[in-house]
C-alpha atoms as a PDB file:
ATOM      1  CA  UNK A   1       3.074  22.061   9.341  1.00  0.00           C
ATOM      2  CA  UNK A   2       1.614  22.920   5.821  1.00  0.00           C
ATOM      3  CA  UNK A   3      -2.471  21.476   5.559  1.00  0.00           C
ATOM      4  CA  UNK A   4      -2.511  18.476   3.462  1.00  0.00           C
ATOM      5  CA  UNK A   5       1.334  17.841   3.496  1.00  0.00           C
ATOM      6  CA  UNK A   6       2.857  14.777   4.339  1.00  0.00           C
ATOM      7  CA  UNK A   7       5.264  14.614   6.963  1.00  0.00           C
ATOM      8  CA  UNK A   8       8.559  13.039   5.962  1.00  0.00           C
ATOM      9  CA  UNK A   9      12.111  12.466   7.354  1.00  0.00           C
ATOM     10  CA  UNK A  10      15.533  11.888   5.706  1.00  0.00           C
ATOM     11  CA  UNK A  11      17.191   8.482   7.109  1.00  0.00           C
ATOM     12  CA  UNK A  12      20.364   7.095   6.525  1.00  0.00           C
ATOM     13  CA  UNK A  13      20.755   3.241   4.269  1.00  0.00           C
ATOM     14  CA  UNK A  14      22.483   0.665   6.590  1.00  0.00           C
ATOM     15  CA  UNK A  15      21.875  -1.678   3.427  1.00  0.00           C
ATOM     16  CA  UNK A  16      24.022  -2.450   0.993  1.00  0.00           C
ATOM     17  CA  UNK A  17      28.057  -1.527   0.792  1.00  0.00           C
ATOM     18  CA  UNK A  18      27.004   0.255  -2.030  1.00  0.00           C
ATOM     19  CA  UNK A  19      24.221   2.416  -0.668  1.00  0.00           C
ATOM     20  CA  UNK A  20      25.533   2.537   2.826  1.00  0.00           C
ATOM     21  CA  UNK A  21      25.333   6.049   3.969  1.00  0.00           C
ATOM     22  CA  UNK A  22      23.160   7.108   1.249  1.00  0.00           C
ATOM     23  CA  UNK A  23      20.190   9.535   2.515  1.00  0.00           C
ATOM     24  CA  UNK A  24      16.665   8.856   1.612  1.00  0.00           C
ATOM     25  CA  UNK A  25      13.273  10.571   2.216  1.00  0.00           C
ATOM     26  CA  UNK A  26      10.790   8.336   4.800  1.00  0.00           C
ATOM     27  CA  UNK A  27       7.203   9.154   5.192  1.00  0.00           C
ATOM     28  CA  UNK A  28       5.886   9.622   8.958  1.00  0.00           C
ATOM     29  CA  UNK A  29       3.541   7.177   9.964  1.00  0.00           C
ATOM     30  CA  UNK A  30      -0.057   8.817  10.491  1.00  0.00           C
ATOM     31  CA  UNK A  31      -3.042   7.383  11.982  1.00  0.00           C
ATOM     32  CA  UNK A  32      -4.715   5.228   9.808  1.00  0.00           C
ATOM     33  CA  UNK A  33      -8.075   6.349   8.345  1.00  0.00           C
ATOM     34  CA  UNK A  34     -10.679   3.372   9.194  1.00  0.00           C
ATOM     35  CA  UNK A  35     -14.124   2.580  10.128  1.00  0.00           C
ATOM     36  CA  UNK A  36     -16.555   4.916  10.613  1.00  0.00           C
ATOM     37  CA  UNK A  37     -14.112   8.155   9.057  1.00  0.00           C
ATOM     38  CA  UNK A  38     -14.159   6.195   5.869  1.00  0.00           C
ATOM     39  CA  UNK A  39     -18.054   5.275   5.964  1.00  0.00           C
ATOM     40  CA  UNK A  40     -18.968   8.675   6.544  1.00  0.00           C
ATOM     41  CA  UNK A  41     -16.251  10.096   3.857  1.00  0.00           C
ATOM     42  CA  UNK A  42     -17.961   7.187   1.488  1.00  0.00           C
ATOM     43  CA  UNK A  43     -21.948   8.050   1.728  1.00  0.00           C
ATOM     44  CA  UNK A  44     -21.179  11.799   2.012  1.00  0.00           C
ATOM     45  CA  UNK A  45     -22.968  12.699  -0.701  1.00  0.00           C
ATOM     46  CA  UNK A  46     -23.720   9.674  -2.269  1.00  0.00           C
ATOM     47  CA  UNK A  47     -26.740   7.822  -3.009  1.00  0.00           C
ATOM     48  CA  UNK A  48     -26.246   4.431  -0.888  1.00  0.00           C
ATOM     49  CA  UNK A  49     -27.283   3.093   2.052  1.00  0.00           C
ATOM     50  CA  UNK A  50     -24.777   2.371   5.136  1.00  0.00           C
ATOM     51  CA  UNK A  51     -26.080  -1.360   4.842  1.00  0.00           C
ATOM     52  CA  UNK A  52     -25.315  -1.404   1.486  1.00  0.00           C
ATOM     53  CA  UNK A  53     -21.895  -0.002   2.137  1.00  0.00           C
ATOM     54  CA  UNK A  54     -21.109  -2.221   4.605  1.00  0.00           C
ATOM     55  CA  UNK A  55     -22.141  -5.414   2.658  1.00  0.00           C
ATOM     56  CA  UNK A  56     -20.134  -4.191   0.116  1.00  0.00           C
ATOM     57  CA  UNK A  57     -17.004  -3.436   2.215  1.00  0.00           C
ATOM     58  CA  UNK A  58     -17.238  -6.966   3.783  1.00  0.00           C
ATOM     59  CA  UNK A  59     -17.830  -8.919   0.090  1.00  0.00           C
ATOM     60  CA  UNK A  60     -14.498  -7.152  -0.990  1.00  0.00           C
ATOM     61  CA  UNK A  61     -12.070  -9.019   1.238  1.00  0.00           C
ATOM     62  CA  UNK A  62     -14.109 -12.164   0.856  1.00  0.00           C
ATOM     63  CA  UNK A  63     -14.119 -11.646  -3.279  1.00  0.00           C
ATOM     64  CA  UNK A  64     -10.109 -10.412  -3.234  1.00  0.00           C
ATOM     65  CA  UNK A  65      -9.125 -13.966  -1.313  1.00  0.00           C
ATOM     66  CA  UNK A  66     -11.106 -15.885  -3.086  1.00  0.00           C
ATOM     67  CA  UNK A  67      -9.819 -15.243  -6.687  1.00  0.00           C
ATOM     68  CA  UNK A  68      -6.452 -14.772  -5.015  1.00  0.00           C
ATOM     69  CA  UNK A  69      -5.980 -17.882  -3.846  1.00  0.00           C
ATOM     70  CA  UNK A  70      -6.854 -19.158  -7.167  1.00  0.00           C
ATOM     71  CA  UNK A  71      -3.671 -17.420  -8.552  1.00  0.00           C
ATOM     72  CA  UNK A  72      -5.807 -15.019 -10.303  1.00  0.00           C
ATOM     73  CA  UNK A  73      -4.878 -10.959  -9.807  1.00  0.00           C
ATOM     74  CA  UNK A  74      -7.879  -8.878  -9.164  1.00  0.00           C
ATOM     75  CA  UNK A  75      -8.615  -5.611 -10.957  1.00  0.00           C
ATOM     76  CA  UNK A  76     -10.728  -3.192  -9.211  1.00  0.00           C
ATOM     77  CA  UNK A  77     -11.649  -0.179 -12.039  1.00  0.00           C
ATOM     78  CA  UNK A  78     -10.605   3.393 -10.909  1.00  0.00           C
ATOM     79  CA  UNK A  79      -8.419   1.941  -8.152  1.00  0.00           C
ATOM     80  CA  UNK A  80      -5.940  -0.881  -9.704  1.00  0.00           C
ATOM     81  CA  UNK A  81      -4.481  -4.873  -9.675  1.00  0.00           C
ATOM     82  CA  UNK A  82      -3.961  -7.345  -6.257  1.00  0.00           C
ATOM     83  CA  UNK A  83      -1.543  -9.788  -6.430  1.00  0.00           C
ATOM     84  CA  UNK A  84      -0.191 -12.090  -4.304  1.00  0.00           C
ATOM     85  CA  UNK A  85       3.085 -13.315  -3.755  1.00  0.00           C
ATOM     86  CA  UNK A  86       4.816 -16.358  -2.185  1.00  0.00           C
ATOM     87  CA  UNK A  87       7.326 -17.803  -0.250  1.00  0.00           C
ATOM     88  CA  UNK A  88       8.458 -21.877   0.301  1.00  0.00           C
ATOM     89  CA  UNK A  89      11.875 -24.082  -0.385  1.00  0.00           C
ATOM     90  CA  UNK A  90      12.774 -25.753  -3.027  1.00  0.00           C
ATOM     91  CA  UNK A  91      13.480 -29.590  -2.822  1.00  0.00           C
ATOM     92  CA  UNK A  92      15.350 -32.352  -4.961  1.00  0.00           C
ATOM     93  CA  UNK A  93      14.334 -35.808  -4.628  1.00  0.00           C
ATOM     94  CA  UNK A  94      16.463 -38.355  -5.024  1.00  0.00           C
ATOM     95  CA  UNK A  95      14.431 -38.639  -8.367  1.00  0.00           C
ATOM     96  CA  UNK A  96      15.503 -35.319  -9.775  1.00  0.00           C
ATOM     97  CA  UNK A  97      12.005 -34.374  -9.167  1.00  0.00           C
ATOM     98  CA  UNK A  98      11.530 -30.524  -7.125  1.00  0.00           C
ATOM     99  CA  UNK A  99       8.606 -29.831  -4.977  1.00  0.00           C
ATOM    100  CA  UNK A 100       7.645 -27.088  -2.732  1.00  0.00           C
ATOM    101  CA  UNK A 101       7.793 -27.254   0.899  1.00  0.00           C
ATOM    102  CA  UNK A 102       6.454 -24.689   3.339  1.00  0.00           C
ATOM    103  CA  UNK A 103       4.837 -22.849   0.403  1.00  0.00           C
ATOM    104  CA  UNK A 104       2.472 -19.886   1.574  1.00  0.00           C
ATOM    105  CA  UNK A 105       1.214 -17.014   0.603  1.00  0.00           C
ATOM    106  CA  UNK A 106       4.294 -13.961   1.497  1.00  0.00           C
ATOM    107  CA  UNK A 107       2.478 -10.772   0.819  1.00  0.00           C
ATOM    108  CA  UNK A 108      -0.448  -9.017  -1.059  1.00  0.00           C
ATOM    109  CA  UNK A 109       0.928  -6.513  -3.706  1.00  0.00           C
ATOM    110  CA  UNK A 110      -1.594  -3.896  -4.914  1.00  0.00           C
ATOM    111  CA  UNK A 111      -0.151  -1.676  -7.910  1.00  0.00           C
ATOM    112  CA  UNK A 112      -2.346   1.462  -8.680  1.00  0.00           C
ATOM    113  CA  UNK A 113      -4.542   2.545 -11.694  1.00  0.00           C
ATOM    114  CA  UNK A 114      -2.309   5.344 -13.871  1.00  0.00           C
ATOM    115  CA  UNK A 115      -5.186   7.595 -13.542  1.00  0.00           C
ATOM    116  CA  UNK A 116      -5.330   6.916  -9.768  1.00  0.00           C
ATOM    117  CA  UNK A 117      -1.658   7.218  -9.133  1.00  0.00           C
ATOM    118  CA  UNK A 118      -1.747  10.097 -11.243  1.00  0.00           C
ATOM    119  CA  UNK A 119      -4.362  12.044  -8.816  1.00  0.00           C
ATOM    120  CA  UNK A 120      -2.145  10.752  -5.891  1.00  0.00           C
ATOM    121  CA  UNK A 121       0.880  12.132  -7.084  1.00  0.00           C
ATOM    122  CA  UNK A 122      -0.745  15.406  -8.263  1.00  0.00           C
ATOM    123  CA  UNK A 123      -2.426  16.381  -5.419  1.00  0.00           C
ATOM    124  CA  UNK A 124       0.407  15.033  -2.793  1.00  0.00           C
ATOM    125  CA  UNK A 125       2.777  17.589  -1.272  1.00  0.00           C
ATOM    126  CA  UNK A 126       5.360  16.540   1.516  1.00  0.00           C
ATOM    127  CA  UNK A 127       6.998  18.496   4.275  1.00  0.00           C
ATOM    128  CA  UNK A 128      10.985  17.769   5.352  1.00  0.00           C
ATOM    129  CA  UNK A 129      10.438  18.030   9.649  1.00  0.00           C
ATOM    130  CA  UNK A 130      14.381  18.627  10.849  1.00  0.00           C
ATOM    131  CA  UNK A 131      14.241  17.299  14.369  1.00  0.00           C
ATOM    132  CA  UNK A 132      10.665  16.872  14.658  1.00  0.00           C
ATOM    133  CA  UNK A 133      10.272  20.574  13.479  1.00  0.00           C
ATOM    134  CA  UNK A 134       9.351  21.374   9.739  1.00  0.00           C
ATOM    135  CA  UNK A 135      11.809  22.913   7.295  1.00  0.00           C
ATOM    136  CA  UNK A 136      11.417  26.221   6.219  1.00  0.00           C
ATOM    137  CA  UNK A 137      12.462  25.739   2.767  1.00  0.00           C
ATOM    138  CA  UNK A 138      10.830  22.347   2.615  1.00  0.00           C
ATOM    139  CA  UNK A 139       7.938  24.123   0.022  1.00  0.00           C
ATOM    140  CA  UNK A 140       7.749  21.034  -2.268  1.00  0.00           C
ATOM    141  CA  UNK A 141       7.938  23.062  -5.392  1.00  0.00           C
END
């Protein structure tokens, strides 16, 4: 496989009548980069101490629910927006009157910076595997 490509696979849509069939490119899962990999990938290089990183790596979470919950999206600079979403049921009283029931938080949506999703997509090449093998004439280009 190429260095620095991303492994995908074409799968068929069992969606829609419309789409049924239709072939689509699916990225491989790949191990996810956590913990100490990212800490050391972080300070290398940079002026900060581990405790500071670490403080600052725990506030985040703690900072990104607590605005969140407040129905406010969060904009990190150089990175981009959270936002949550939700899920619940509608209900009429006999009144006329709706309320929520069941109402929680569904998912957190994070849409990217431009300039960050323009790095991404710049320096992101994929590979085409055909039966767990990669394509030849999968270059990318």
């Amino acid at each position: 496989m190429k260095t620095n490509a991303v492994p995908c696979v074409i799968k068929k849509s069992g969606g829609v009548l419309k789409d049924l069939g239709k072939e689509y490119p699916v990225i491989l899962p790949a191990h996810v980069m956590q913990g100490k990999a990212v800490e050391e990938y972080l300070l290398n290089g940079e002026n900060l101490a581990p405790v500071a990183y670490r403080g600052t790596m725990a506030a985040v979470p703690r900072m990104l629910a607590t605005y969140l919950s407040l129905g406010h999206p969060v904009k990190l600079e150089g990175l981009g927006t959270f936002f949550i979403t939700m899920k619940g049921d509608v209900v009429t009283k006999p009144n006329g009157r709706k309320e929520l029931k069941n109402e929680m938080v569904d998912k957190i949506t994070f849409h990217p910076c431009k300039a960050f999703l323009n790095e991404l997509r710049k320096n992101t090449k994929f590979c085409l595997l055909q039966n767990g093998a990669e394509d030849e004439d999968s270059s990318g280009d």
